[in-house]
PDB file of N, CA and C in Angstrom:
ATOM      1  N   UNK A   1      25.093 -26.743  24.027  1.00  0.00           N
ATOM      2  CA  UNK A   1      25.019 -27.002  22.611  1.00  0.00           C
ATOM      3  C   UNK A   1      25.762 -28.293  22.266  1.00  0.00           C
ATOM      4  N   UNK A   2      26.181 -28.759  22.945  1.00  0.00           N
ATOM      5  CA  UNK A   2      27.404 -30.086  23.159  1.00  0.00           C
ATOM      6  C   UNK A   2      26.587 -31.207  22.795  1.00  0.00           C
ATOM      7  N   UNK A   3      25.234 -31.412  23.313  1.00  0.00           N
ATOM      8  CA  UNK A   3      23.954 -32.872  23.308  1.00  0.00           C
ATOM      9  C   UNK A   3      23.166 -32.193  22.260  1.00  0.00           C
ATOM     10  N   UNK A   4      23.173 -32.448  20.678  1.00  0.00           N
ATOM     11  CA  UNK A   4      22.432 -31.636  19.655  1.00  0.00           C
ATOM     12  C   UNK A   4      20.724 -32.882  20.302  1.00  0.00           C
ATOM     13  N   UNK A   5      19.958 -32.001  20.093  1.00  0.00           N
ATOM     14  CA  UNK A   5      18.337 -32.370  20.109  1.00  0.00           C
ATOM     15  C   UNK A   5      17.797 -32.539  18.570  1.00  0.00           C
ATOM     16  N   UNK A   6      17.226 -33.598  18.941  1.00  0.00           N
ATOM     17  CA  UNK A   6      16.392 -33.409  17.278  1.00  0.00           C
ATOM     18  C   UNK A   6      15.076 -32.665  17.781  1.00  0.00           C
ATOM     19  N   UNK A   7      14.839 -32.095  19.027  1.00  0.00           N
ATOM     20  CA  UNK A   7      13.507 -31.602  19.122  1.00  0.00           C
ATOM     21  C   UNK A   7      14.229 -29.757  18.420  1.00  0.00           C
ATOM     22  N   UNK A   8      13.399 -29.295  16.914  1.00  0.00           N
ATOM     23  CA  UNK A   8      13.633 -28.320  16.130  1.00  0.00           C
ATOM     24  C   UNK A   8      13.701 -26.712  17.193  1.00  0.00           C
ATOM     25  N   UNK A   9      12.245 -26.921  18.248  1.00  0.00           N
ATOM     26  CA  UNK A   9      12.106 -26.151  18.936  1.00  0.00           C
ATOM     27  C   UNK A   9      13.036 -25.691  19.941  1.00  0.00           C
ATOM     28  N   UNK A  10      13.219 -26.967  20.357  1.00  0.00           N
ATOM     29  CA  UNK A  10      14.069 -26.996  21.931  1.00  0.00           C
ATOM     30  C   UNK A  10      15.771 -26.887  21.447  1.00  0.00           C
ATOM     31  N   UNK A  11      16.048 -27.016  19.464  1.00  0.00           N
ATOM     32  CA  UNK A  11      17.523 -26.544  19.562  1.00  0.00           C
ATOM     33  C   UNK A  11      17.066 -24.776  19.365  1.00  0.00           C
ATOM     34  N   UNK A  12      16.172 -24.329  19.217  1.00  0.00           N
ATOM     35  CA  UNK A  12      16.510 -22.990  18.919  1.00  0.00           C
ATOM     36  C   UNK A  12      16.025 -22.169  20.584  1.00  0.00           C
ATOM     37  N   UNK A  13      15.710 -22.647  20.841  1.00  0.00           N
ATOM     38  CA  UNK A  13      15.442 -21.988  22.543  1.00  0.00           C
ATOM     39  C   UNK A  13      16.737 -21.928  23.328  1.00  0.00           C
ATOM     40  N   UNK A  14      17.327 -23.514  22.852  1.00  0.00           N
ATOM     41  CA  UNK A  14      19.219 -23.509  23.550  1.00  0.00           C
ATOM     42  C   UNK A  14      19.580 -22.561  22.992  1.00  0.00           C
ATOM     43  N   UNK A  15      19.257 -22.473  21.794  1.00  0.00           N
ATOM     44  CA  UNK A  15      20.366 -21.253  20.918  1.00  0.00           C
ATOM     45  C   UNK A  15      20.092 -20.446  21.160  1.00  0.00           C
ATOM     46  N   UNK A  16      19.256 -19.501  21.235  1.00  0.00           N
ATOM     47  CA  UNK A  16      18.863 -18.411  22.104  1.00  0.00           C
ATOM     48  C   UNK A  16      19.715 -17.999  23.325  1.00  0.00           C
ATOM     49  N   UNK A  17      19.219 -19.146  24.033  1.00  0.00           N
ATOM     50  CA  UNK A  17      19.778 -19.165  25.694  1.00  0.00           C
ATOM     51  C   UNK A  17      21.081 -18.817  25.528  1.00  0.00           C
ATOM     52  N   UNK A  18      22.118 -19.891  24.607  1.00  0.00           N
ATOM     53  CA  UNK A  18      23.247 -19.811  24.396  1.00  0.00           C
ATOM     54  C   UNK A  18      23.847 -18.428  24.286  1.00  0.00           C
ATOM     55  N   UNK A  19      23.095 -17.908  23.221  1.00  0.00           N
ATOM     56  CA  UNK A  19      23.629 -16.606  22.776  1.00  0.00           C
ATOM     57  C   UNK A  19      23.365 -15.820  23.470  1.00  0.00           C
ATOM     58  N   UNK A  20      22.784 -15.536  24.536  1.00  0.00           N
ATOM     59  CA  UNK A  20      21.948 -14.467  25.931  1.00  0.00           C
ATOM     60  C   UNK A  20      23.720 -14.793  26.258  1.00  0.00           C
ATOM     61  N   UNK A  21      24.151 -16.117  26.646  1.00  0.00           N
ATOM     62  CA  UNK A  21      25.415 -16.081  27.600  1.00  0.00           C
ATOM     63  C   UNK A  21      26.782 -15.381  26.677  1.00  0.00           C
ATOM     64  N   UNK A  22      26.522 -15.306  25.815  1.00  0.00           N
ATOM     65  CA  UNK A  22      27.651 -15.141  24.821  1.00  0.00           C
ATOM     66  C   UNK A  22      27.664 -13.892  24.950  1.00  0.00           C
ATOM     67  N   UNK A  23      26.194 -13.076  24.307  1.00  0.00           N
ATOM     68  CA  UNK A  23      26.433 -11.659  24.400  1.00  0.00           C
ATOM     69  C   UNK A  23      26.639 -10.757  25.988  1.00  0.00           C
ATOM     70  N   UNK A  24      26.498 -11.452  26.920  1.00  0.00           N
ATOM     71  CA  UNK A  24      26.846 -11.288  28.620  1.00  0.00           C
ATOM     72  C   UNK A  24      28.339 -11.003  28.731  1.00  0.00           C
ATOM     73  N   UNK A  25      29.324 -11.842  27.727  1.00  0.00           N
ATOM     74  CA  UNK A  25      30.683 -11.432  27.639  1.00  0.00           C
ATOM     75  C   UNK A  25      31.309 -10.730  26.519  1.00  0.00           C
ATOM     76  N   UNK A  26      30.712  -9.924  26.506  1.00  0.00           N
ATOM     77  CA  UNK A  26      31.260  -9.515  24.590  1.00  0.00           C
ATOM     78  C   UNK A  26      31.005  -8.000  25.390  1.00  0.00           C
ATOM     79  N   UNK A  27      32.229  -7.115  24.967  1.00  0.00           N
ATOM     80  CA  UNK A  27      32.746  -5.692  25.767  1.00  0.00           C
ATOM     81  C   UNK A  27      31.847  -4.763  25.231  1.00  0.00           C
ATOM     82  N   UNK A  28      31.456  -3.916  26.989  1.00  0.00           N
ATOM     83  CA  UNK A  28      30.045  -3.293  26.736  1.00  0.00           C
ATOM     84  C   UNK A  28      30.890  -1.786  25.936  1.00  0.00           C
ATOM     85  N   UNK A  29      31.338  -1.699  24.835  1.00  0.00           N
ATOM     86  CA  UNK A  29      31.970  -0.420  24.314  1.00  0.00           C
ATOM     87  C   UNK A  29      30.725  -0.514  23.074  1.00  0.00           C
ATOM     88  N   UNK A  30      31.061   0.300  22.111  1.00  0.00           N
ATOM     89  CA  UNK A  30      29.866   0.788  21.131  1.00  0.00           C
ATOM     90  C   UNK A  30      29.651  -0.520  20.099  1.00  0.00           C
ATOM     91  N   UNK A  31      31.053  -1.169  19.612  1.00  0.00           N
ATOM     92  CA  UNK A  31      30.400  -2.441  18.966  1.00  0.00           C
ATOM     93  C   UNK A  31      29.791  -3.609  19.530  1.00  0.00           C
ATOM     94  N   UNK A  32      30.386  -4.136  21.136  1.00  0.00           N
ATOM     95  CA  UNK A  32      29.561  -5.097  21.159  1.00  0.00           C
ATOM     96  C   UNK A  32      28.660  -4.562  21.945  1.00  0.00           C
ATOM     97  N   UNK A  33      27.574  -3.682  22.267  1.00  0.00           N
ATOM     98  CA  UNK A  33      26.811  -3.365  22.604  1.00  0.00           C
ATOM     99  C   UNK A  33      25.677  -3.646  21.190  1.00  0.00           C
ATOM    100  N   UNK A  34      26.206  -3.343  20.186  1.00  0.00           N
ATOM    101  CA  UNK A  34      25.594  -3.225  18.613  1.00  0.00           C
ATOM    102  C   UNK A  34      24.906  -4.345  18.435  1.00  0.00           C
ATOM    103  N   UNK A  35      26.598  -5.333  18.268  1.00  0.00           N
ATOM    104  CA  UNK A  35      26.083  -6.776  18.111  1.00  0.00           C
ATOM    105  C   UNK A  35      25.066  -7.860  18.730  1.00  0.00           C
ATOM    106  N   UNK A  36      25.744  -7.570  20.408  1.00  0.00           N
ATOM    107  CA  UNK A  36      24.846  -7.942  21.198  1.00  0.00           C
ATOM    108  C   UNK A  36      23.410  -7.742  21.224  1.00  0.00           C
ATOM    109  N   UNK A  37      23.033  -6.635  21.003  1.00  0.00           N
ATOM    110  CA  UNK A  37      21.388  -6.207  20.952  1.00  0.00           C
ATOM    111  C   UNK A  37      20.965  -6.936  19.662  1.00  0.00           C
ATOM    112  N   UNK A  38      21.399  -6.809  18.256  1.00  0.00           N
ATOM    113  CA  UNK A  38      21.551  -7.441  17.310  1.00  0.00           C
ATOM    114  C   UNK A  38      21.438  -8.973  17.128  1.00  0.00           C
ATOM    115  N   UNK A  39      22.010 -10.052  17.951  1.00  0.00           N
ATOM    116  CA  UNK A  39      22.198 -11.107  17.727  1.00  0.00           C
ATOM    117  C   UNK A  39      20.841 -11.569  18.835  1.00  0.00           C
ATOM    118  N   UNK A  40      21.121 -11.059  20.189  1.00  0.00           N
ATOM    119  CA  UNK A  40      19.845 -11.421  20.949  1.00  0.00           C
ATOM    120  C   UNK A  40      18.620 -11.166  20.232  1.00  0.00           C
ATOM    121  N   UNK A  41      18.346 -10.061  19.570  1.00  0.00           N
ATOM    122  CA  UNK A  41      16.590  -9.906  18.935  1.00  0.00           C
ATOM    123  C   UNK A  41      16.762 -10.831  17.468  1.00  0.00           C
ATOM    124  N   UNK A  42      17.778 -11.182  17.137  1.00  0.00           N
ATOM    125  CA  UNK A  42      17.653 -12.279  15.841  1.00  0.00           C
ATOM    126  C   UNK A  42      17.662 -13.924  16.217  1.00  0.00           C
ATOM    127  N   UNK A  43      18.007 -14.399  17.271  1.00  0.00           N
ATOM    128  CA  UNK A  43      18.181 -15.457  17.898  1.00  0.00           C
ATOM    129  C   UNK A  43      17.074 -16.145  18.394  1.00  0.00           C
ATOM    130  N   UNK A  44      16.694 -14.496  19.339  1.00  0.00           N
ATOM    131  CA  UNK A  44      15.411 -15.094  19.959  1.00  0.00           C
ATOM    132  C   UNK A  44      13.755 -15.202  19.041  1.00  0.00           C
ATOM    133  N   UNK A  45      14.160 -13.976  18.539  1.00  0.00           N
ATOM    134  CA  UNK A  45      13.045 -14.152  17.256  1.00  0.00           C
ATOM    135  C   UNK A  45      12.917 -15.917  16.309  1.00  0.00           C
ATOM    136  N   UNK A  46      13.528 -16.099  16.057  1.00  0.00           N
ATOM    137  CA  UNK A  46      13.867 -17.454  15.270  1.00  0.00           C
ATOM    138  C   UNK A  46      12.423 -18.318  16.168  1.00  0.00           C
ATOM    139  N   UNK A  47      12.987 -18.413  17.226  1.00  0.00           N
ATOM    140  CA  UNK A  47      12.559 -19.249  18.259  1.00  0.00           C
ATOM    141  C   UNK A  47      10.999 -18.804  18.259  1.00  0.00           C
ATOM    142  N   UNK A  48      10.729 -17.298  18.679  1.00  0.00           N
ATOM    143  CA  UNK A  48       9.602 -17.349  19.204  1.00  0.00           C
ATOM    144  C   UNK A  48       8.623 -17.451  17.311  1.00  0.00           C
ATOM    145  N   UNK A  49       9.437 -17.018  16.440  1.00  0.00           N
ATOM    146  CA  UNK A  49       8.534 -17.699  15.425  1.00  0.00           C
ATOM    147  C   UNK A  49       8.067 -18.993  14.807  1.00  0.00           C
ATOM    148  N   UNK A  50       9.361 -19.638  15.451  1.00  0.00           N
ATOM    149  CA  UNK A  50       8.857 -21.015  15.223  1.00  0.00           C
ATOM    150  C   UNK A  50       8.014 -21.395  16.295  1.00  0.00           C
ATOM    151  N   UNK A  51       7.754 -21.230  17.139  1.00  0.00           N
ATOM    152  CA  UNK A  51       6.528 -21.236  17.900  1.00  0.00           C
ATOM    153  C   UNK A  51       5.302 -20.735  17.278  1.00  0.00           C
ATOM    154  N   UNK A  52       5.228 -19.418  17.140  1.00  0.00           N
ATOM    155  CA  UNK A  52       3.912 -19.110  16.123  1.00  0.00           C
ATOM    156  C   UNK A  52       3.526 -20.350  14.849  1.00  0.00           C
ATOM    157  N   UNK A  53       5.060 -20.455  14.218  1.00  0.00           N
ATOM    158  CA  UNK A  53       4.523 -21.665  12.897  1.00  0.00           C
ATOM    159  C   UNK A  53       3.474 -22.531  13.702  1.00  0.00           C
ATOM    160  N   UNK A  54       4.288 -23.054  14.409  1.00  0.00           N
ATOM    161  CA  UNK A  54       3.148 -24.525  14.603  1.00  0.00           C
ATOM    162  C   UNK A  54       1.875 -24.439  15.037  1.00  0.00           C
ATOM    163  N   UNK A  55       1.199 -22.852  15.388  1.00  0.00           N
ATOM    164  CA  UNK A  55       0.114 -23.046  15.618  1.00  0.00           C
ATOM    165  C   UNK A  55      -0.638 -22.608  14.561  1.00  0.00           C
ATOM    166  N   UNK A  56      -0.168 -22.300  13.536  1.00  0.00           N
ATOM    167  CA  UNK A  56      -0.798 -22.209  12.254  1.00  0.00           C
ATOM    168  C   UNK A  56      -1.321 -23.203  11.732  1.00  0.00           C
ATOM    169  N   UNK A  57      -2.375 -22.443  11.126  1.00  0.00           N
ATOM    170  CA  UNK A  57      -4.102 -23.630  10.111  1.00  0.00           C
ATOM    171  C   UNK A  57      -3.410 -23.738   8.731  1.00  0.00           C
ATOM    172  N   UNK A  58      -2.842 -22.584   8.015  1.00  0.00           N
ATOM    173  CA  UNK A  58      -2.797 -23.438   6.593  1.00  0.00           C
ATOM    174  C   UNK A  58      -1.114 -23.655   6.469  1.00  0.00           C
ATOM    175  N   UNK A  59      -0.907 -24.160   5.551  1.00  0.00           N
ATOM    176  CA  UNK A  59       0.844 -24.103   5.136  1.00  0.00           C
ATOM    177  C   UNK A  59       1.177 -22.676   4.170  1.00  0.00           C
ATOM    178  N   UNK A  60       0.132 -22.205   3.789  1.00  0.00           N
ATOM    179  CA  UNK A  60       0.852 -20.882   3.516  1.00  0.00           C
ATOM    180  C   UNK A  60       1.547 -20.125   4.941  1.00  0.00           C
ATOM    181  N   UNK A  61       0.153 -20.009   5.989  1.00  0.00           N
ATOM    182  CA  UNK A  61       0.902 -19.464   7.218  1.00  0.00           C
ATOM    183  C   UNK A  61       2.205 -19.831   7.582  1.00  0.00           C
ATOM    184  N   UNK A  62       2.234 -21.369   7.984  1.00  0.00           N
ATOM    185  CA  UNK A  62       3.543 -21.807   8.193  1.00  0.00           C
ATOM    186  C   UNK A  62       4.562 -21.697   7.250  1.00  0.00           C
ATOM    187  N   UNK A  63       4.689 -21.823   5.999  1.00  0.00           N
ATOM    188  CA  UNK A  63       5.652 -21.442   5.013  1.00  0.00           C
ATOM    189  C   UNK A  63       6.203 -19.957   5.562  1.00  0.00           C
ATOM    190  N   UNK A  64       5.373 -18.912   5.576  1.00  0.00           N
ATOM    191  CA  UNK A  64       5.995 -17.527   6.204  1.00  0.00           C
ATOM    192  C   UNK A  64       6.441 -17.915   7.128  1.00  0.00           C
ATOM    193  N   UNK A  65       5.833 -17.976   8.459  1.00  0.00           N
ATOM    194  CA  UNK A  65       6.327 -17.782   9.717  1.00  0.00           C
ATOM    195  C   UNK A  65       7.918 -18.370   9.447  1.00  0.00           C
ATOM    196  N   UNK A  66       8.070 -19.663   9.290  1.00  0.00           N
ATOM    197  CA  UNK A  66       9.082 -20.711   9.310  1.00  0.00           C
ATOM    198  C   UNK A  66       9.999 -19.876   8.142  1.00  0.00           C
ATOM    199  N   UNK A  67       9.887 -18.649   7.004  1.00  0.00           N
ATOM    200  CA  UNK A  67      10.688 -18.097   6.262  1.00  0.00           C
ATOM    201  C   UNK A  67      11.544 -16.547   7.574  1.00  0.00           C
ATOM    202  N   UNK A  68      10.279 -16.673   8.701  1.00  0.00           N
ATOM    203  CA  UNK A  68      10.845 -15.221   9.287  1.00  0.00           C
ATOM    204  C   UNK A  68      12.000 -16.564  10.183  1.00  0.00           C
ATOM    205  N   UNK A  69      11.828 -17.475  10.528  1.00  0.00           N
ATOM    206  CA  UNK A  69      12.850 -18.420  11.036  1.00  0.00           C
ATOM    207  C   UNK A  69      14.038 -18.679  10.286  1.00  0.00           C
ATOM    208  N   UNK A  70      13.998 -18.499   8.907  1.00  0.00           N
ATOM    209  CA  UNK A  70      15.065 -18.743   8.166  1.00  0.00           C
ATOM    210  C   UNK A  70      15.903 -17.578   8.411  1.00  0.00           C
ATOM    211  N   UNK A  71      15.361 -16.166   8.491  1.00  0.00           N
ATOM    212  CA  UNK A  71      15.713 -14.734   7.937  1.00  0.00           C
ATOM    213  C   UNK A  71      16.240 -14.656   9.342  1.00  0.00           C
ATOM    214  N   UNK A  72      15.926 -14.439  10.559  1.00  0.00           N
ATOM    215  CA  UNK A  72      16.481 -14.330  11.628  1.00  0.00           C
ATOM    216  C   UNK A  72      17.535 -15.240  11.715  1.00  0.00           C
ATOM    217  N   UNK A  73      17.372 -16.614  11.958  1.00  0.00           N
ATOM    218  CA  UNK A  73      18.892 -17.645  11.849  1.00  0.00           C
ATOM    219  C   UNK A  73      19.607 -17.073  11.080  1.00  0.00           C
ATOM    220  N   UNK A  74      19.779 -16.667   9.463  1.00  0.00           N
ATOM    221  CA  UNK A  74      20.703 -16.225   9.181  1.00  0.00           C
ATOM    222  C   UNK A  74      21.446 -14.711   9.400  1.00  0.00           C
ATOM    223  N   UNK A  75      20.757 -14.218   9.767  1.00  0.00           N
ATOM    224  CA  UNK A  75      20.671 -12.822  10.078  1.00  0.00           C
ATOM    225  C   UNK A  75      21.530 -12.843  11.574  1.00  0.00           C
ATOM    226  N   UNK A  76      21.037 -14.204  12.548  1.00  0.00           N
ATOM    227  CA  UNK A  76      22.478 -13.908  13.771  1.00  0.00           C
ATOM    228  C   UNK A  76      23.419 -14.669  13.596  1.00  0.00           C
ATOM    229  N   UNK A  77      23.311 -15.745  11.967  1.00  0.00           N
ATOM    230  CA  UNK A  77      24.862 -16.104  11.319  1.00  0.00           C
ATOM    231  C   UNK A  77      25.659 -14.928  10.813  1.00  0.00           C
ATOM    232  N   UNK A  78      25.051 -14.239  10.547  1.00  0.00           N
ATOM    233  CA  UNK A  78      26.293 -12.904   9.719  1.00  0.00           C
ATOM    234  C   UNK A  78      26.692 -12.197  11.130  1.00  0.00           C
ATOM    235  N   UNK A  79      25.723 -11.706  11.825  1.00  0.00           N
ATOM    236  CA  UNK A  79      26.259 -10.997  13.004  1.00  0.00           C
ATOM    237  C   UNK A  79      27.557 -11.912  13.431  1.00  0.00           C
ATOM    238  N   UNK A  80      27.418 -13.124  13.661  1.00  0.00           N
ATOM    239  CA  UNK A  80      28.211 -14.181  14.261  1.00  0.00           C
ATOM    240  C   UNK A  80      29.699 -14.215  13.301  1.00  0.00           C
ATOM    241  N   UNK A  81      29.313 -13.824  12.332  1.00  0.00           N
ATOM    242  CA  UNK A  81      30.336 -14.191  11.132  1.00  0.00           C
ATOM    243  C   UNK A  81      31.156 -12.874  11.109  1.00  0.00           C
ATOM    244  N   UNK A  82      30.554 -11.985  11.347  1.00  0.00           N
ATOM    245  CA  UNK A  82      31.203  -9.977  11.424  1.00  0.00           C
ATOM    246  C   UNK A  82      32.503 -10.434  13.087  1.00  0.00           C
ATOM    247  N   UNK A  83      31.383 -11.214  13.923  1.00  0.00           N
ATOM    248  CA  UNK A  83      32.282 -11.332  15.357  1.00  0.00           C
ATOM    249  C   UNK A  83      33.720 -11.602  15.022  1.00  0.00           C
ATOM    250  N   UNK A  84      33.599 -13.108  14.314  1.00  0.00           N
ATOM    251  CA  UNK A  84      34.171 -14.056  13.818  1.00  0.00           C
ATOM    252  C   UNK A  84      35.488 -13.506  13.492  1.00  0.00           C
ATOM    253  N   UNK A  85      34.831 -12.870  12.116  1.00  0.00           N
ATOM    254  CA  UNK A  85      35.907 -12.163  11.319  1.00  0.00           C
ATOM    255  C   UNK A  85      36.997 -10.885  12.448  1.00  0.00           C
ATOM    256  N   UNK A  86      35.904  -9.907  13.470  1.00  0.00           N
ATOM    257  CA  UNK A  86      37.094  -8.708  14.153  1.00  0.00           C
ATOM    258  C   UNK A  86      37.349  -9.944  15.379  1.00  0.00           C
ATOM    259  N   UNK A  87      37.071 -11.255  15.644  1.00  0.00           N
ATOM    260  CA  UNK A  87      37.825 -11.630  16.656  1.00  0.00           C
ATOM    261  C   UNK A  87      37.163 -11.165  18.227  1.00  0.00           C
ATOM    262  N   UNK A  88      35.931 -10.961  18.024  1.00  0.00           N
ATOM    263  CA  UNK A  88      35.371 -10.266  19.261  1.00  0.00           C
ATOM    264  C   UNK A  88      34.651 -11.204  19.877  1.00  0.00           C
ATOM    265  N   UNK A  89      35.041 -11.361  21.313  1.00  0.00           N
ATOM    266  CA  UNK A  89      33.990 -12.525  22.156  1.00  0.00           C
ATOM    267  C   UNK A  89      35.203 -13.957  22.043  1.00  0.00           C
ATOM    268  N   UNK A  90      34.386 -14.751  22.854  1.00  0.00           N
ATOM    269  CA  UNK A  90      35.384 -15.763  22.952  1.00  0.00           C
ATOM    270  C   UNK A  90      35.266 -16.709  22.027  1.00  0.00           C
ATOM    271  N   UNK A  91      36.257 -17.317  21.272  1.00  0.00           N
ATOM    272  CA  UNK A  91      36.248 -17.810  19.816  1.00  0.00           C
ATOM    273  C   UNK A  91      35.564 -19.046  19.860  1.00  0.00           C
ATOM    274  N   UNK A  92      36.167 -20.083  20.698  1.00  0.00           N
ATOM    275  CA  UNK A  92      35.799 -21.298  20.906  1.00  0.00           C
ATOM    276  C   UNK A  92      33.614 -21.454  21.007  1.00  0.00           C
ATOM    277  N   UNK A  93      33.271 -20.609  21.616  1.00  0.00           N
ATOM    278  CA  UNK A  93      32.039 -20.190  21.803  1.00  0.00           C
ATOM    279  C   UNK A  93      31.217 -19.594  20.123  1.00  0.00           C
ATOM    280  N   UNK A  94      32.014 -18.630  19.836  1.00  0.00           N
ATOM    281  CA  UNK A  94      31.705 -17.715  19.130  1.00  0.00           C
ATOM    282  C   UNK A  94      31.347 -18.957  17.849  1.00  0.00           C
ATOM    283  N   UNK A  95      32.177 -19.608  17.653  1.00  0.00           N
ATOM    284  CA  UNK A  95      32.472 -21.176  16.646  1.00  0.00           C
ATOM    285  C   UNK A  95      31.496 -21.878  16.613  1.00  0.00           C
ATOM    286  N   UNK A  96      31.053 -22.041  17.799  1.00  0.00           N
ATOM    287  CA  UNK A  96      30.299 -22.884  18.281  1.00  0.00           C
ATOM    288  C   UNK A  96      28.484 -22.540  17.801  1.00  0.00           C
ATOM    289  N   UNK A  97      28.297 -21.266  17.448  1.00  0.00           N
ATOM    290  CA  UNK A  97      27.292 -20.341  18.032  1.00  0.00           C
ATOM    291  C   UNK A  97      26.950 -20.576  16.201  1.00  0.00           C
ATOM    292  N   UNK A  98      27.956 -19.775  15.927  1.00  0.00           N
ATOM    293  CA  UNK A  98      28.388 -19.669  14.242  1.00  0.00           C
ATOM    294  C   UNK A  98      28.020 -21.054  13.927  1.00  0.00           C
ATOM    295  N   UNK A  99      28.340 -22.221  14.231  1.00  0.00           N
ATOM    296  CA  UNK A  99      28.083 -23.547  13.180  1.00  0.00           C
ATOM    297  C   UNK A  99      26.570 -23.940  13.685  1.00  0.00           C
ATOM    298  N   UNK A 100      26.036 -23.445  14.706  1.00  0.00           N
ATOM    299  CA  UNK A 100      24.457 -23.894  14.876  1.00  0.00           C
ATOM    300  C   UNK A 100      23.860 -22.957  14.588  1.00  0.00           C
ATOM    301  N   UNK A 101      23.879 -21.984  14.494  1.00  0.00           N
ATOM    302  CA  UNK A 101      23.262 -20.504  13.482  1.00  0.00           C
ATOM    303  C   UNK A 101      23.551 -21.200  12.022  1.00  0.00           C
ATOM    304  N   UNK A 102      23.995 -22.117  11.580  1.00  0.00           N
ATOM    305  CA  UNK A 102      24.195 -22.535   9.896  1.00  0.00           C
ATOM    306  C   UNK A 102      22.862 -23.479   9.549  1.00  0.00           C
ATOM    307  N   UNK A 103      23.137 -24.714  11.004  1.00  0.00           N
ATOM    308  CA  UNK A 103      22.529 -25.748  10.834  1.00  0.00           C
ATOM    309  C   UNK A 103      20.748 -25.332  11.114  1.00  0.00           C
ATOM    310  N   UNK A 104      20.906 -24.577  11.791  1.00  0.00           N
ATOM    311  CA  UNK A 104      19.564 -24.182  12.405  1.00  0.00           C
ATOM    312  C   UNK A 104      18.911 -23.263  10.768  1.00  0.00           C
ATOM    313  N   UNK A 105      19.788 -22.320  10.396  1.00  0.00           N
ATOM    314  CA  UNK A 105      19.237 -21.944   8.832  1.00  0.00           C
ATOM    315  C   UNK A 105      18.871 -23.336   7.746  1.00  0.00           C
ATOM    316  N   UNK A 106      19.873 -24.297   7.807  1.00  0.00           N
ATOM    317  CA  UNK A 106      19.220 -25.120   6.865  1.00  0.00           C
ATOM    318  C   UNK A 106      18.651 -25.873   7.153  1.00  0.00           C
ATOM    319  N   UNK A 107      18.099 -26.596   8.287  1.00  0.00           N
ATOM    320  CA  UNK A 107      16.465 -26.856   8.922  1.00  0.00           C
ATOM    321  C   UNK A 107      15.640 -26.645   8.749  1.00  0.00           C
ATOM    322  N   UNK A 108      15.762 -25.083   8.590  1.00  0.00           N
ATOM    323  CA  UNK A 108      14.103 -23.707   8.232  1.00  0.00           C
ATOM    324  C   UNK A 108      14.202 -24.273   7.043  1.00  0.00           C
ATOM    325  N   UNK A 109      15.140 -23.990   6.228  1.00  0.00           N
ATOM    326  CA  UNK A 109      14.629 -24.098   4.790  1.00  0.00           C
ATOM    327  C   UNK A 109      14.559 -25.416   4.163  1.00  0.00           C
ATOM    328  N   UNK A 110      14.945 -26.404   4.919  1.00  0.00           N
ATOM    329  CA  UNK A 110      14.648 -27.337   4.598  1.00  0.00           C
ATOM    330  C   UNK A 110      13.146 -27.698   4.615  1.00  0.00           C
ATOM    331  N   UNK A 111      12.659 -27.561   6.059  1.00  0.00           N
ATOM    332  CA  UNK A 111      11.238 -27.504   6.548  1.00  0.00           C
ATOM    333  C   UNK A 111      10.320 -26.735   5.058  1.00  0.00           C
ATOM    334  N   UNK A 112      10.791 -25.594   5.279  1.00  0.00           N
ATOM    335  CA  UNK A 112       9.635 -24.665   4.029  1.00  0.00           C
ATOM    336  C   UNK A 112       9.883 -26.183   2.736  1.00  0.00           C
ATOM    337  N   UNK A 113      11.337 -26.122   1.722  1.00  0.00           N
ATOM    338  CA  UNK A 113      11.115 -27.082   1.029  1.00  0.00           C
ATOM    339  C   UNK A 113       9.875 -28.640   1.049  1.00  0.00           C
ATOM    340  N   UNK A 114      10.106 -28.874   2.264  1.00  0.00           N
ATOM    341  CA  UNK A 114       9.230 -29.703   2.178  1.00  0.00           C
ATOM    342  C   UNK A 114       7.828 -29.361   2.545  1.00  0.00           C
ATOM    343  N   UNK A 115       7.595 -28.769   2.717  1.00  0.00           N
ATOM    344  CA  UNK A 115       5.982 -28.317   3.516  1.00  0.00           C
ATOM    345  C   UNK A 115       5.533 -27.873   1.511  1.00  0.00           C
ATOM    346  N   UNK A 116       6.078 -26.841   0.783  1.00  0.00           N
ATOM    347  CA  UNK A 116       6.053 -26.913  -0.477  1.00  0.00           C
ATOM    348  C   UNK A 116       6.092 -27.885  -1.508  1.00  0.00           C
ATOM    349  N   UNK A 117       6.213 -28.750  -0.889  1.00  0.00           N
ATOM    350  CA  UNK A 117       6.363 -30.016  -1.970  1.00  0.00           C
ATOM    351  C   UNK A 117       4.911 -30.521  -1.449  1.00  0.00           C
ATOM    352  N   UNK A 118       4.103 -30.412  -0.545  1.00  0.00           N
ATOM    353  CA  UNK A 118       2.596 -31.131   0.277  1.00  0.00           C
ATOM    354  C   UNK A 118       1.538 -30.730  -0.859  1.00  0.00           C
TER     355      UNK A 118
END
């Protein structure tokens, strides 16, 4: 996550990836088992919907798809932000994860904004 990409796709596939390694160290007891399952199906979702967007015909399609991209990014910012807050997982990482789960939300919605303005 250190070399940011302007390719939209290829930062949310890192982020994904990223977060696969993150939740690998986060203690297999009942919460981070929670989170972990939690943050991996919101992470990776992001990704594989922004894949669906782009093969969409109208901009209504893409307006949704690219809104389930918004809803997942933020959705493994709060998970990230719950970590954050009990201190669970390794911080420096966890920080790290947390400020591109932000940037990656206001991308999506930036994207929808403008595709709405066409």
């Amino acid at each position: 996550m250190q070399n940011k990409t302007f390719d939209f796709e290829e930062r949310l596939v890192q982020f994904a990836g990223e977060c696969i390694f993150f939740c690998k160290t986060l203690p297999r007891d009942e919460v981070g088992r929670y989170y972990s399952d939690q943050i991996l199906r919101s992470s990776g979702s992001a990704a594989l919907n922004y894949g669906e967007a782009q093969g969409t015909t109208t901009s209504k399609d893409f307006i949704h798809k690219m809104s389930l991209v918004l809803k997942e990014s933020r959705e493994t910012q709060v998970a990230l932000k719950i970590l954050d807050y009990s201190k669970i997982g390794e911080e420096k990482k966890r920080k790290v994860l947390l400020q591109e789960a932000k940037e990656l939300a206001a991308i999506s919605a930036k994207m929808i904004l403008n595709k709405k303005k066409i």
